[in-house]
Protein backbone atom coordinates (compact mmCIF):
# COMPACT_ATOMS: atom_id res chain seq x y z
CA UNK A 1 23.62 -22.98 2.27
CA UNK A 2 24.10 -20.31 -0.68
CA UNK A 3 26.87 -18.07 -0.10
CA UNK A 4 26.22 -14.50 -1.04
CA UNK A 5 30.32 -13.53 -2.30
CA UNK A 6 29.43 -9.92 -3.09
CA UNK A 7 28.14 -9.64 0.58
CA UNK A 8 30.72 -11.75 1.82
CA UNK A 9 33.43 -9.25 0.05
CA UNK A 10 31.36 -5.93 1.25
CA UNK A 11 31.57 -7.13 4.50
CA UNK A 12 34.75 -7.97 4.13
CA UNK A 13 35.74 -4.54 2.63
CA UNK A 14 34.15 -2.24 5.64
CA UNK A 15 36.69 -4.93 7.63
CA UNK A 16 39.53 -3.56 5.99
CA UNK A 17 38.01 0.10 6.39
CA UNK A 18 38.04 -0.19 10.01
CA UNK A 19 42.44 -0.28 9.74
CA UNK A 20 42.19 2.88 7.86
CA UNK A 21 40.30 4.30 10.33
CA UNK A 22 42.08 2.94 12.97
CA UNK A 23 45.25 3.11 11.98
CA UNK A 24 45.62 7.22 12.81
CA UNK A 25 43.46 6.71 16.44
CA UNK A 26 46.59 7.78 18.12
CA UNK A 27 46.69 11.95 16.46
CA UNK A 28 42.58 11.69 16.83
CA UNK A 29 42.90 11.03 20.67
CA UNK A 30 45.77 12.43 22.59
CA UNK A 31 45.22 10.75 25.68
CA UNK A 32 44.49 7.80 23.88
CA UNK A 33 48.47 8.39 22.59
CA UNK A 34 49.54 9.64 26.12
CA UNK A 35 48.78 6.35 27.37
CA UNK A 36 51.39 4.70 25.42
CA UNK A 37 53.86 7.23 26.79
CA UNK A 38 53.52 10.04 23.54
CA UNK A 39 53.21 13.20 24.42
CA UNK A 40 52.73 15.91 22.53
CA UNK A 41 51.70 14.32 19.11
CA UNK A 42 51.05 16.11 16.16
CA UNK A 43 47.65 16.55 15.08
CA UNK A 44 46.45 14.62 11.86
CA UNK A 45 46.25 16.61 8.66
CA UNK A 46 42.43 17.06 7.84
CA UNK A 47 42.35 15.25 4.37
CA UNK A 48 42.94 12.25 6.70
CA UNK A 49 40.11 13.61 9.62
CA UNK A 50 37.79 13.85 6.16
CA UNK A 51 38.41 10.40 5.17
CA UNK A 52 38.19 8.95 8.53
CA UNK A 53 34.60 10.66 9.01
CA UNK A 54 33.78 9.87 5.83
CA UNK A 55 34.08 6.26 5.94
CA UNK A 56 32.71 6.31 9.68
CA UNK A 57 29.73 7.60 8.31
CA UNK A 58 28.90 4.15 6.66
CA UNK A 59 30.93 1.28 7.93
CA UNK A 60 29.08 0.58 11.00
CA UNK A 61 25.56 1.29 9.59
CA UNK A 62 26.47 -1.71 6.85
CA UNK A 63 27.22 -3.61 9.26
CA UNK A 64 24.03 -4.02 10.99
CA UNK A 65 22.46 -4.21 7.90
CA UNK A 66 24.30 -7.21 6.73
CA UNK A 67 23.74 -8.55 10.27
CA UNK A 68 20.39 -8.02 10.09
CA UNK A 69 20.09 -9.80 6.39
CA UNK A 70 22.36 -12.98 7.25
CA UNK A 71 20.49 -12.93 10.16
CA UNK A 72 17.14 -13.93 8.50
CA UNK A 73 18.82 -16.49 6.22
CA UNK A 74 20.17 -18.28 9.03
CA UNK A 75 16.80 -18.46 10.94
CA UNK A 76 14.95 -19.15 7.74
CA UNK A 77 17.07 -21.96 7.05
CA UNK A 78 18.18 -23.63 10.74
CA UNK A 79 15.41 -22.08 13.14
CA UNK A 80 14.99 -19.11 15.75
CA UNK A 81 16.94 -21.67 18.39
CA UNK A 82 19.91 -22.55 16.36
CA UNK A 83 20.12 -19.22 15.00
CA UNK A 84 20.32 -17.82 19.14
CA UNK A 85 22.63 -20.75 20.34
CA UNK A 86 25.52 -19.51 16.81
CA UNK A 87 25.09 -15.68 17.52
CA UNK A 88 25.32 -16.67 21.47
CA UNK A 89 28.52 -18.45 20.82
CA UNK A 90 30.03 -16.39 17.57
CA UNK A 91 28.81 -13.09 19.01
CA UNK A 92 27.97 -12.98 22.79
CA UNK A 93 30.55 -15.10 23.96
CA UNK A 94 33.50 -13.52 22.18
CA UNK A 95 32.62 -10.04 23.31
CA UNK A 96 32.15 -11.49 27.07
CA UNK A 97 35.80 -13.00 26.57
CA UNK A 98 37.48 -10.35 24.97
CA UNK A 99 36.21 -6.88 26.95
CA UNK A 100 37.03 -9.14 29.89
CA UNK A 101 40.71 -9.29 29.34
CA UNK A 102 39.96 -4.90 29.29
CA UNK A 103 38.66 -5.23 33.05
CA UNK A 104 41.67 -7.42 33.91
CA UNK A 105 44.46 -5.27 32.27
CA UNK A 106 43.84 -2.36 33.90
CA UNK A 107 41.98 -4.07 37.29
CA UNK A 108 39.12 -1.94 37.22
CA UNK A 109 36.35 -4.53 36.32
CA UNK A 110 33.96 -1.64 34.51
CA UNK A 111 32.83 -4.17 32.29
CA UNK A 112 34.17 -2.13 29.76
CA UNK A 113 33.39 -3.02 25.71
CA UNK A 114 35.59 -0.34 23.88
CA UNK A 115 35.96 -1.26 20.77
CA UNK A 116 33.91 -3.96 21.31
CA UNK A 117 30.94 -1.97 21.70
CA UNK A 118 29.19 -3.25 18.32
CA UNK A 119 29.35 -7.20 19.82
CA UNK A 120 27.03 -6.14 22.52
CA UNK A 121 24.85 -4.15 20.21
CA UNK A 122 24.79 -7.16 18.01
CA UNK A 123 23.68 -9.20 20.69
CA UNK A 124 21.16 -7.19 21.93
CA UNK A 125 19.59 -7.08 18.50
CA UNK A 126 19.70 -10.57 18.01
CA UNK A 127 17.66 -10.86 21.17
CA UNK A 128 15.06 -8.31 20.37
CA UNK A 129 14.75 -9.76 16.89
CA UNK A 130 14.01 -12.98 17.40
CA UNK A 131 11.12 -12.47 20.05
CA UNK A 132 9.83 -9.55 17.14
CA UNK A 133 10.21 -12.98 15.04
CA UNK A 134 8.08 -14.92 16.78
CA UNK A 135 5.25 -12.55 16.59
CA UNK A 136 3.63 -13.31 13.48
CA UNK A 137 2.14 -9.92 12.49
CA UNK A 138 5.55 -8.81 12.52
CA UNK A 139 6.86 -11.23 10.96
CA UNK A 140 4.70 -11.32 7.73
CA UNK A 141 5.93 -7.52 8.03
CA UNK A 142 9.22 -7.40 7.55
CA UNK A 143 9.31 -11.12 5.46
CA UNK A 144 6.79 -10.23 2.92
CA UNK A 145 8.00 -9.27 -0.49
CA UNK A 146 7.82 -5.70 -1.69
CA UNK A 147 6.81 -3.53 -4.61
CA UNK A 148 10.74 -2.44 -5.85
CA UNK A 149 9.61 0.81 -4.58
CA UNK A 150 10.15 0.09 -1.18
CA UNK A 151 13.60 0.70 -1.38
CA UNK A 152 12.90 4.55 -1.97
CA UNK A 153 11.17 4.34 1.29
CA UNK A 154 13.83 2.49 3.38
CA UNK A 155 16.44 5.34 2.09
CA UNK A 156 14.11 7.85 3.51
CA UNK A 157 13.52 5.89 6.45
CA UNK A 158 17.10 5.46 7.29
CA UNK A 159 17.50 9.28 7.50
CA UNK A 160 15.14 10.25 9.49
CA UNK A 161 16.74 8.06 12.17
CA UNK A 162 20.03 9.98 12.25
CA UNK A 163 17.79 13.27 13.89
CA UNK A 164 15.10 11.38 15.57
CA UNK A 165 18.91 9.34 17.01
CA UNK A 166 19.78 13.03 18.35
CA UNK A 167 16.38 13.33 19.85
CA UNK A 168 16.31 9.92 21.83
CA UNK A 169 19.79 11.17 23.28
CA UNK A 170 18.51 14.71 23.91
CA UNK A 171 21.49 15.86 22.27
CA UNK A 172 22.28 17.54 19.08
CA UNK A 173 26.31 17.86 19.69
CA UNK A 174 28.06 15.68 16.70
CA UNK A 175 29.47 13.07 18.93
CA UNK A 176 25.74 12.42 20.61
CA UNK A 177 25.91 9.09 18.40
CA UNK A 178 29.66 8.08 20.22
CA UNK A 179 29.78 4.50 20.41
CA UNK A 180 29.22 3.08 24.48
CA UNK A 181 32.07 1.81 26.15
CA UNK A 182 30.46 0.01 29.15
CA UNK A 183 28.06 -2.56 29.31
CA UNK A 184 25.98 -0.32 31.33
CA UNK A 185 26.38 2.99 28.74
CA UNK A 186 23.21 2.14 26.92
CA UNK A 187 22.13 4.70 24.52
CA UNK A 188 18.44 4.56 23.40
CA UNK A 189 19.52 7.03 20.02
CA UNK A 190 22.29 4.85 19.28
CA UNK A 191 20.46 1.11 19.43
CA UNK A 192 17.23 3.03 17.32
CA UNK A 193 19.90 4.21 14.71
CA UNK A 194 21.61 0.79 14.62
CA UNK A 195 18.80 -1.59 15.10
CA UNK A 196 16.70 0.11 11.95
CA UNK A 197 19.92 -0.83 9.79
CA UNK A 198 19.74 -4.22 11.01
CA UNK A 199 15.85 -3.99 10.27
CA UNK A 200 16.57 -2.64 7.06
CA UNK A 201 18.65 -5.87 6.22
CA UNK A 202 15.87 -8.33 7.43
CA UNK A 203 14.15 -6.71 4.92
CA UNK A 204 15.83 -6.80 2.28
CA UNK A 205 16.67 -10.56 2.19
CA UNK A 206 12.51 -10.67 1.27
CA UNK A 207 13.21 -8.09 -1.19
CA UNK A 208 16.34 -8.92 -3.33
CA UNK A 209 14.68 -8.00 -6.08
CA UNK A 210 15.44 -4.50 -5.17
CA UNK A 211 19.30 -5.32 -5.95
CA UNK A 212 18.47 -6.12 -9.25
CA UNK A 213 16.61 -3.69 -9.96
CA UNK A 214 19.84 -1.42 -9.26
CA UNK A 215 22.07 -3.85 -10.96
CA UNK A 216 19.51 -3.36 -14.26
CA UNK A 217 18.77 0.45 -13.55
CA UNK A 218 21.70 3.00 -15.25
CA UNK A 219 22.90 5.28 -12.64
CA UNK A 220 24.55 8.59 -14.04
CA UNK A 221 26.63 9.66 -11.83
CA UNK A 222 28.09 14.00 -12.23
């Protein structure tokens, strides 16, 4: 199977990005902090609250959207069932293990998914996808090569979901996109804004062409 390295080292960048934003959780969230026994913590200066938003802003949406684009190649290559029985086991099974060991620290058995929230996501995607996959209007859809053009149209596209997002959680406060921290804590905004990312990468496997088109095209950059 090709290896995309560029993808493989973006993906593996964001990775990285999530210990930066990580990393100063404790000044973000007080009683995140109290529950290691800190009181009183000092509030993080706001050049580190700027890059912390900034890089929130984009980490998660890439990656759905290489999700959704290794997601094609492996069912395009190995099949709809061996591409459900690796996510089930890579994916679904490691967040059932993991936020399990959340329910049985603290006793509560919430079926909590903190940080794990993006594994269920993931797997909820994967679902939805592959019956979409099996339909073939859809299909030819989002597997059909494009006029370069296209990706003008996915940019726009992938705006308009951050408002119509706020809409389908009838809420325009800035944390209305928060991330779900129970299995049950299902927000219709949030999977719309996540799952047209991972579209969005489907598609784009179809169209590489676009990415050299932007490899070929001078940007100027002010």
């Amino acid at each position: 199977m090709q290896r995309y390295h560029n993808l493989d080292f973006l993906r593996a960048f964001a990775m990285m990005m999530g210990l930066v934003i990580h990393a100063p959780l404790l000044f973000w969230a007080p009683d995140f902090a109290k529950a290691f026994g800190i009181d009183n913590i000092a509030p993080a200066e706001e050049w580190v609250n700027v890059i912390g938003r900034f890089i929130s802003s984009w980490r998660m949406p890439l990656f759905f959207l290489l999700s959704g684009f290794f997601a094609i190649l492996v069912i395009e290559r190995k099949g709809t069932s061996q591409f459900l029985k690796d996510r089930f086991i890579r994916v679904g099974l490691t967040c059932l293990v993991f936020s399990s060991l959340y329910d049985i620290s603290d006793g509560s058995f919430d079926f909590t998914t903190l940080h794990l929230w993006f594994l269920y996501d993931l797997m909820i995607f994967v679902l939805f996808f592959s019956l979409l996959y099996r339909y073939k209007p859809t299909k030819d859809l989002l597997c059909t090569k494009m006029p370069p053009k296209i990706g003008f149209i996915l940019v726009l596209w992938l705006i308009s979901t951050v408002p119509l997002a706020y809409i389908f959680n009838n809420s325009w406060h800035p944390s209305a996109l928060k991330a779900p921290i129970t299995y049950f804590d299902l927000k219709i905004g949030n999977l719309f804004y996540y799952f047209s990312y991972f579209l969005v990468g489907v598609i784009l496997y179809s169209n590489q062409n676009i990415f050299i088109k932007l490899k070929t095209t001078k940007t100027i950059m002010v």
